[in-house]
N, C-alpha and C. Protein backbone atom coordinates (compact mmCIF):
# COMPACT_ATOMS: atom_id res chain seq x y z
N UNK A 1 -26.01 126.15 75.58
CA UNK A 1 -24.66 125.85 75.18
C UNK A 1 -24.39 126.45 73.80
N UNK A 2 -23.50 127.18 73.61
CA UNK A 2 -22.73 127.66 72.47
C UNK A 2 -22.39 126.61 71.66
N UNK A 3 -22.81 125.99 70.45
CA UNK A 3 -22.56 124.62 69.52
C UNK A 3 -21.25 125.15 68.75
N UNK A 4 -20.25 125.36 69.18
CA UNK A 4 -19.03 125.76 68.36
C UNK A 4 -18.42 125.36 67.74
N UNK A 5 -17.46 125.33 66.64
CA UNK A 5 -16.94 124.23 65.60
C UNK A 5 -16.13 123.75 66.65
N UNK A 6 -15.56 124.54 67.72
CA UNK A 6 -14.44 123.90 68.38
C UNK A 6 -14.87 122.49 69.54
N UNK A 7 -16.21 122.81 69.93
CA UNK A 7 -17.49 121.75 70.27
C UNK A 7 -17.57 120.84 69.66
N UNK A 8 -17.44 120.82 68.52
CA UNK A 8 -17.79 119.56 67.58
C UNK A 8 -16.48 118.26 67.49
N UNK A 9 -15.49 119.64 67.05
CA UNK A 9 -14.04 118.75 66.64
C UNK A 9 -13.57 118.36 68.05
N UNK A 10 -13.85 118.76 69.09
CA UNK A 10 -12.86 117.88 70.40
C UNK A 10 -14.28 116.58 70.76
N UNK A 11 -15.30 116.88 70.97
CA UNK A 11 -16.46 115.97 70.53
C UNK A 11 -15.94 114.52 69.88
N UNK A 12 -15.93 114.82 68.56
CA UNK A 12 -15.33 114.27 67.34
C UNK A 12 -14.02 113.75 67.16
N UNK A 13 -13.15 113.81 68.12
CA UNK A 13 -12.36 113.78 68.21
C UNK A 13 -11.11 112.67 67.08
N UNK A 14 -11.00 113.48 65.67
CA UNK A 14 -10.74 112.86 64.41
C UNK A 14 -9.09 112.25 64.91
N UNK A 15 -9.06 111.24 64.18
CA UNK A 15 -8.06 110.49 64.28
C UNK A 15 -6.80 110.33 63.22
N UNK A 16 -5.53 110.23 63.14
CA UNK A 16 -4.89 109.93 62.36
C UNK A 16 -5.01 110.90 60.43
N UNK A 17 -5.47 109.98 59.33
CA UNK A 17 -6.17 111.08 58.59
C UNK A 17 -6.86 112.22 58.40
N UNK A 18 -7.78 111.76 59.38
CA UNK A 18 -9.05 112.46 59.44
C UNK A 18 -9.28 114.39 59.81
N UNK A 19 -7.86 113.93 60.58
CA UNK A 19 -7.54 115.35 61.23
C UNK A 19 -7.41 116.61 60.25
N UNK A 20 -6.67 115.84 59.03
CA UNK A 20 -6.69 117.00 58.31
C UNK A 20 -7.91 117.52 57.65
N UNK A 21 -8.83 117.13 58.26
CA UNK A 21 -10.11 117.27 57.36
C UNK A 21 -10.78 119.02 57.97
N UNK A 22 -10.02 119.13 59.47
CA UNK A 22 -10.43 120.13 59.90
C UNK A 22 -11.12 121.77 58.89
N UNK A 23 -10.39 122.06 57.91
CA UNK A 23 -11.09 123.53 57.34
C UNK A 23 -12.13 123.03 56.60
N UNK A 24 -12.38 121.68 55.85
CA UNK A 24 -13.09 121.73 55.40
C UNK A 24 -14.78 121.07 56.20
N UNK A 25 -14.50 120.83 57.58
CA UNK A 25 -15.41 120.61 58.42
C UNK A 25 -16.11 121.49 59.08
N UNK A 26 -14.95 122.50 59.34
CA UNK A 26 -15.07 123.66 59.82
C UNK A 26 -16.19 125.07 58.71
N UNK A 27 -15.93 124.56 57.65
CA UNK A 27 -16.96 125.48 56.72
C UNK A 27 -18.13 125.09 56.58
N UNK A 28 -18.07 123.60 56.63
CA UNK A 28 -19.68 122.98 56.71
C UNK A 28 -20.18 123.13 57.95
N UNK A 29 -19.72 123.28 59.05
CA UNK A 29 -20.46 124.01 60.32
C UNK A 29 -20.70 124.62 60.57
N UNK A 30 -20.05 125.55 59.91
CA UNK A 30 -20.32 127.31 59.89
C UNK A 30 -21.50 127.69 58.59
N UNK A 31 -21.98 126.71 57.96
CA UNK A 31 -22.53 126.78 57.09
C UNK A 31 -24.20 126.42 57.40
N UNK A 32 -23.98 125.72 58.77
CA UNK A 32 -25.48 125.23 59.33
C UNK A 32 -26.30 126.42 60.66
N UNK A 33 -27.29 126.56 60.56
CA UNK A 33 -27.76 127.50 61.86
C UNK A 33 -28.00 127.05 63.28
N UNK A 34 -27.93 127.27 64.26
CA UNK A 34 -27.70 127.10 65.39
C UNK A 34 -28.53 125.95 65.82
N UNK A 35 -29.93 125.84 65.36
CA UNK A 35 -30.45 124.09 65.35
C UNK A 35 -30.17 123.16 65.02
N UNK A 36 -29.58 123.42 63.99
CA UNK A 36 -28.93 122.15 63.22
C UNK A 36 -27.49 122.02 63.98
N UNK A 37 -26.59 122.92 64.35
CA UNK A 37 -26.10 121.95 65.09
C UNK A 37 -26.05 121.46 66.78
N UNK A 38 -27.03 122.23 67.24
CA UNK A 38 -27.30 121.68 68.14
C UNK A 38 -27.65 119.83 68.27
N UNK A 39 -28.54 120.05 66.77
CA UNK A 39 -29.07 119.13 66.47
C UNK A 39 -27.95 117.61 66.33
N UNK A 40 -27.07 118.23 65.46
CA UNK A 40 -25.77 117.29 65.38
C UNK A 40 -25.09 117.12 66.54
N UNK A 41 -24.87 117.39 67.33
CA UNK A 41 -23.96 117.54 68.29
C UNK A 41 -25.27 116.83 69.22
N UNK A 42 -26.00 117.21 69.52
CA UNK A 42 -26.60 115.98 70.91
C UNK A 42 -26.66 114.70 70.17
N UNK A 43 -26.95 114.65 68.70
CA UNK A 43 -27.34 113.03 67.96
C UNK A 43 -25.80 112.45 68.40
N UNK A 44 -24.35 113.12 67.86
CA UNK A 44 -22.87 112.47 67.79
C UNK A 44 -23.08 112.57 69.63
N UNK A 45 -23.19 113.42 70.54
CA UNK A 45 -22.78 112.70 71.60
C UNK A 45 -23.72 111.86 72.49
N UNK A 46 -25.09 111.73 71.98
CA UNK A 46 -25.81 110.46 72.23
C UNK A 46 -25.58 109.01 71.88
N UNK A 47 -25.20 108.64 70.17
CA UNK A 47 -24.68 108.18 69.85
C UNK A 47 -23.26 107.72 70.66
N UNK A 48 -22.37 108.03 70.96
CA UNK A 48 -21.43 108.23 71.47
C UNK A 48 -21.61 107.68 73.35
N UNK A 49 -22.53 108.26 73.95
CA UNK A 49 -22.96 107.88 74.59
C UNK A 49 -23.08 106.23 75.18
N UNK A 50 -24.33 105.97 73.82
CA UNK A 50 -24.65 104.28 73.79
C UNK A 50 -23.55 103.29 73.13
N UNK A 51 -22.57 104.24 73.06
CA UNK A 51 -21.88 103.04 72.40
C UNK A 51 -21.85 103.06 70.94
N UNK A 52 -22.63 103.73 69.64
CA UNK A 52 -22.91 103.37 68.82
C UNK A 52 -22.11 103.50 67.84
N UNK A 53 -21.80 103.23 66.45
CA UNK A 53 -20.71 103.64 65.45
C UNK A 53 -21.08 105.29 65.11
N UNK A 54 -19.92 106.12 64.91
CA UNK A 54 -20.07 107.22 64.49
C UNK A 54 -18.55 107.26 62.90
N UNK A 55 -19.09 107.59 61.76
CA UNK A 55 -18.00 107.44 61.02
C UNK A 55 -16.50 108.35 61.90
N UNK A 56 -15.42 108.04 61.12
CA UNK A 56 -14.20 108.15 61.91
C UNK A 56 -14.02 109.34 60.88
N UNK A 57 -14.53 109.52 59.69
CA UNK A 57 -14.71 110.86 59.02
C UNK A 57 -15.49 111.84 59.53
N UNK A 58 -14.81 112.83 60.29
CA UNK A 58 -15.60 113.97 60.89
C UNK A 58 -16.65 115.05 59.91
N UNK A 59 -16.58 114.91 58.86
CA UNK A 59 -17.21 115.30 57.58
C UNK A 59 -18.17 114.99 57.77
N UNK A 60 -18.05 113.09 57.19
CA UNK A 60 -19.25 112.67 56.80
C UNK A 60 -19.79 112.33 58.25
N UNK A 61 -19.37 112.13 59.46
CA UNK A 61 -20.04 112.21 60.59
C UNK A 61 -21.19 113.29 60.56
N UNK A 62 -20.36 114.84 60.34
CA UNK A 62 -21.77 115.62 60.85
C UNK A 62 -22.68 115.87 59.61
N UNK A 63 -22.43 115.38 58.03
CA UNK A 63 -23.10 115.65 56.95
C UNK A 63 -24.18 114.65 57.16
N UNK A 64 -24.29 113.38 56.90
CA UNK A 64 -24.93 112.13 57.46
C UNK A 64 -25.93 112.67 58.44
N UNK A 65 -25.45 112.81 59.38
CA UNK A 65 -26.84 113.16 60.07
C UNK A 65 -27.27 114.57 59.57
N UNK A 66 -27.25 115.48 59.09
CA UNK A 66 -27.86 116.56 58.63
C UNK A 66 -28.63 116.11 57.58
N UNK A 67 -27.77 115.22 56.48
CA UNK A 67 -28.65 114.81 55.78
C UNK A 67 -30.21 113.90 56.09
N UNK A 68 -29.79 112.81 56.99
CA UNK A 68 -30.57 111.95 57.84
C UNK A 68 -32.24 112.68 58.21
N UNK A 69 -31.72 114.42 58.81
CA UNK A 69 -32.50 115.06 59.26
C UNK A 69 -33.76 115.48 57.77
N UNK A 70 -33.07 115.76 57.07
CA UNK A 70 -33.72 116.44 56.11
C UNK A 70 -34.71 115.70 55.38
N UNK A 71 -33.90 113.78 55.02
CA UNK A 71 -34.86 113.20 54.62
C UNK A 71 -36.27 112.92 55.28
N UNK A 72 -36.08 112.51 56.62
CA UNK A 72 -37.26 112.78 57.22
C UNK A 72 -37.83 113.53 57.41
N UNK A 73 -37.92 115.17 57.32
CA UNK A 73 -38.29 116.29 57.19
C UNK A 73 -39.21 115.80 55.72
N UNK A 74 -38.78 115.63 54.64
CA UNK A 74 -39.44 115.53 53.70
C UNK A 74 -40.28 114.01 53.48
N UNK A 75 -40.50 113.09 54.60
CA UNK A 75 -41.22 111.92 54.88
C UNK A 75 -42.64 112.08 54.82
N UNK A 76 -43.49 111.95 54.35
CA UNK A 76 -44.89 111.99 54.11
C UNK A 76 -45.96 110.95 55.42
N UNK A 77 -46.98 111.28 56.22
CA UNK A 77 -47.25 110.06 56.72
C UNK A 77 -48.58 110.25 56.73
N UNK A 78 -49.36 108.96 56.60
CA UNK A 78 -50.87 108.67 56.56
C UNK A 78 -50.81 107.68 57.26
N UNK A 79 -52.07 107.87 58.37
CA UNK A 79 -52.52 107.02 58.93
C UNK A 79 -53.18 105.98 58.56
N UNK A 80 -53.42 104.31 58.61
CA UNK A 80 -53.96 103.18 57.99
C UNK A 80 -55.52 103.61 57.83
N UNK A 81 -56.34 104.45 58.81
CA UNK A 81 -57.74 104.55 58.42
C UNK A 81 -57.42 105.53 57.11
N UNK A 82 -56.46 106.93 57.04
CA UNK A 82 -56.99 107.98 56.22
C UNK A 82 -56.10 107.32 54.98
N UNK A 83 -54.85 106.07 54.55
CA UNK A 83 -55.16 105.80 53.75
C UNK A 83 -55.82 104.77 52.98
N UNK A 84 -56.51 104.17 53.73
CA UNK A 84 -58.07 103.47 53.72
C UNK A 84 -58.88 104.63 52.25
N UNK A 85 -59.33 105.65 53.70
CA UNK A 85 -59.99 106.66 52.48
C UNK A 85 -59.74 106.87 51.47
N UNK A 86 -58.79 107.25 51.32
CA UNK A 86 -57.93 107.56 49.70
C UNK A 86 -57.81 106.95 48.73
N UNK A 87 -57.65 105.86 48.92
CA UNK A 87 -57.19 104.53 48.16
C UNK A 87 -58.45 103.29 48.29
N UNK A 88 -58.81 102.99 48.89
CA UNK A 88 -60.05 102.19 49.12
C UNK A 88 -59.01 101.30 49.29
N UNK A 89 -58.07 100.76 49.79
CA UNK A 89 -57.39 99.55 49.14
C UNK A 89 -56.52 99.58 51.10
N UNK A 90 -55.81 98.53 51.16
CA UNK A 90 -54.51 98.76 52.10
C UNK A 90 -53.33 98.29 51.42
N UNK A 91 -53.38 98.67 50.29
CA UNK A 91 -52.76 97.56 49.26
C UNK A 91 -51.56 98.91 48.84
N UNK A 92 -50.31 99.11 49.15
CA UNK A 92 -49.56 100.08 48.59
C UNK A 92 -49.24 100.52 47.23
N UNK A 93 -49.35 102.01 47.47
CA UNK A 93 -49.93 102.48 46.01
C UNK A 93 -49.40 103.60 45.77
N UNK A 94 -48.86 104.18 44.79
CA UNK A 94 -48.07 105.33 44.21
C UNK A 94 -46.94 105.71 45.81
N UNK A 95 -46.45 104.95 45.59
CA UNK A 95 -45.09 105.14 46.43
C UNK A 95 -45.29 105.32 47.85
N UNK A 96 -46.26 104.82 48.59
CA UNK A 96 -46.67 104.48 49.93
C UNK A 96 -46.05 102.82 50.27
N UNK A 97 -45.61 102.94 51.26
CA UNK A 97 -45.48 102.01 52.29
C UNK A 97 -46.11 101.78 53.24
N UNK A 98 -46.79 100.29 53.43
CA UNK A 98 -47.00 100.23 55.10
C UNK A 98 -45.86 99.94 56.23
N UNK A 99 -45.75 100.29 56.59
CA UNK A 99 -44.96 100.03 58.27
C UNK A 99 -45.34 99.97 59.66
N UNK A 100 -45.02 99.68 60.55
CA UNK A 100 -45.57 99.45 62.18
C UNK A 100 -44.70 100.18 62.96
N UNK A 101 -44.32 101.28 62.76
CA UNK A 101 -42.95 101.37 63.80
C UNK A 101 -42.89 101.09 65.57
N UNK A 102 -43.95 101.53 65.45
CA UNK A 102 -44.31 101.62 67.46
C UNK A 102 -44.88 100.19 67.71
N UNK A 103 -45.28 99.32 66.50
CA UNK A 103 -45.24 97.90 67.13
C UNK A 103 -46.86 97.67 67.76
N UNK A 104 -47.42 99.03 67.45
CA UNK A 104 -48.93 99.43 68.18
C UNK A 104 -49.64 99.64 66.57
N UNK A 105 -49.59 100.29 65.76
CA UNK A 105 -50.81 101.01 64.71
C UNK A 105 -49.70 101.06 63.47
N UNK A 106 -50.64 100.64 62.24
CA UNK A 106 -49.97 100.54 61.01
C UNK A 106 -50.28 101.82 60.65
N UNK A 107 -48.89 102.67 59.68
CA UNK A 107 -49.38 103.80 59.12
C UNK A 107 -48.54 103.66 57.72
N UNK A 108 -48.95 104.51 57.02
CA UNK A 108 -48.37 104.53 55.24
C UNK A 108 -47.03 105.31 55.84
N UNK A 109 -46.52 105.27 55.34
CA UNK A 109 -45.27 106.33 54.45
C UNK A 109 -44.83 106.22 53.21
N UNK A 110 -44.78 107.63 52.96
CA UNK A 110 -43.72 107.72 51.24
C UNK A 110 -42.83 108.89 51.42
N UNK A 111 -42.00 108.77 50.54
CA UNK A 111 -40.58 109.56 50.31
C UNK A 111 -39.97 109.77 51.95
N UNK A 112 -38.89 110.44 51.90
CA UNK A 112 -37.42 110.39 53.09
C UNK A 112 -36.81 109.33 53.10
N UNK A 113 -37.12 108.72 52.31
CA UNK A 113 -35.53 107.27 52.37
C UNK A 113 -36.25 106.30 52.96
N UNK A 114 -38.00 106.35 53.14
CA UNK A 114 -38.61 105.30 54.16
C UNK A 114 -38.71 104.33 52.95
């Protein structure tokens, strides 16, 4: 599929205000490479999909998740044995977190907004 700005905005379909937001939405899309918005565009119509809130600002709709992407891109992760090793401790330490996400195995994280 061709991810086109014109893809996005009928997608998106901005409301009332929002509409006029078009050129300047339109430059921030044209400003991303063909993953990224692929990337945006299956998250807004998955989202969309389940039901979920998507801002009614078509802007910050597709900035938000680009941003979203990036922080986790820059997310750090250690596993509970390797930061065992490191630290001797399970005790969080220079900007590590423990967390469970899968509800199965504890692992550290630091930095991406975790």
């Amino acid at each position: 599929m061709n991810y086109s700005f014109f893809s996005i905005w009928a997608l998106l379909k901005p409301q009332g205000e929002y509409k006029r937001r078009r050129r300047g939405c339109e430059k921030l899309w044209d400003g991303y490479d063909e993953a990224t918005r692929q990337h945006v565009y299956d998250t807004i119509s998955e989202a969309q999909r389940q039901g979920f809130w998507i801002n009614p600002n078509p802007y910050f709709a597709i900035e938000d998740i680009v941003l979203k992407k990036q922080n986790k891109l820059r997310q750090q992760t250690l596993s509970y044995n390797a930061y065992y090793r490191r630290y001797g401790t399970t005790e969080p330490r220079d900007g590590w977190k423990m967390t469970n996400p899968t509800g199965q195995q504890v692992v550290y994280v630091k930095g991406g907004g975790a």
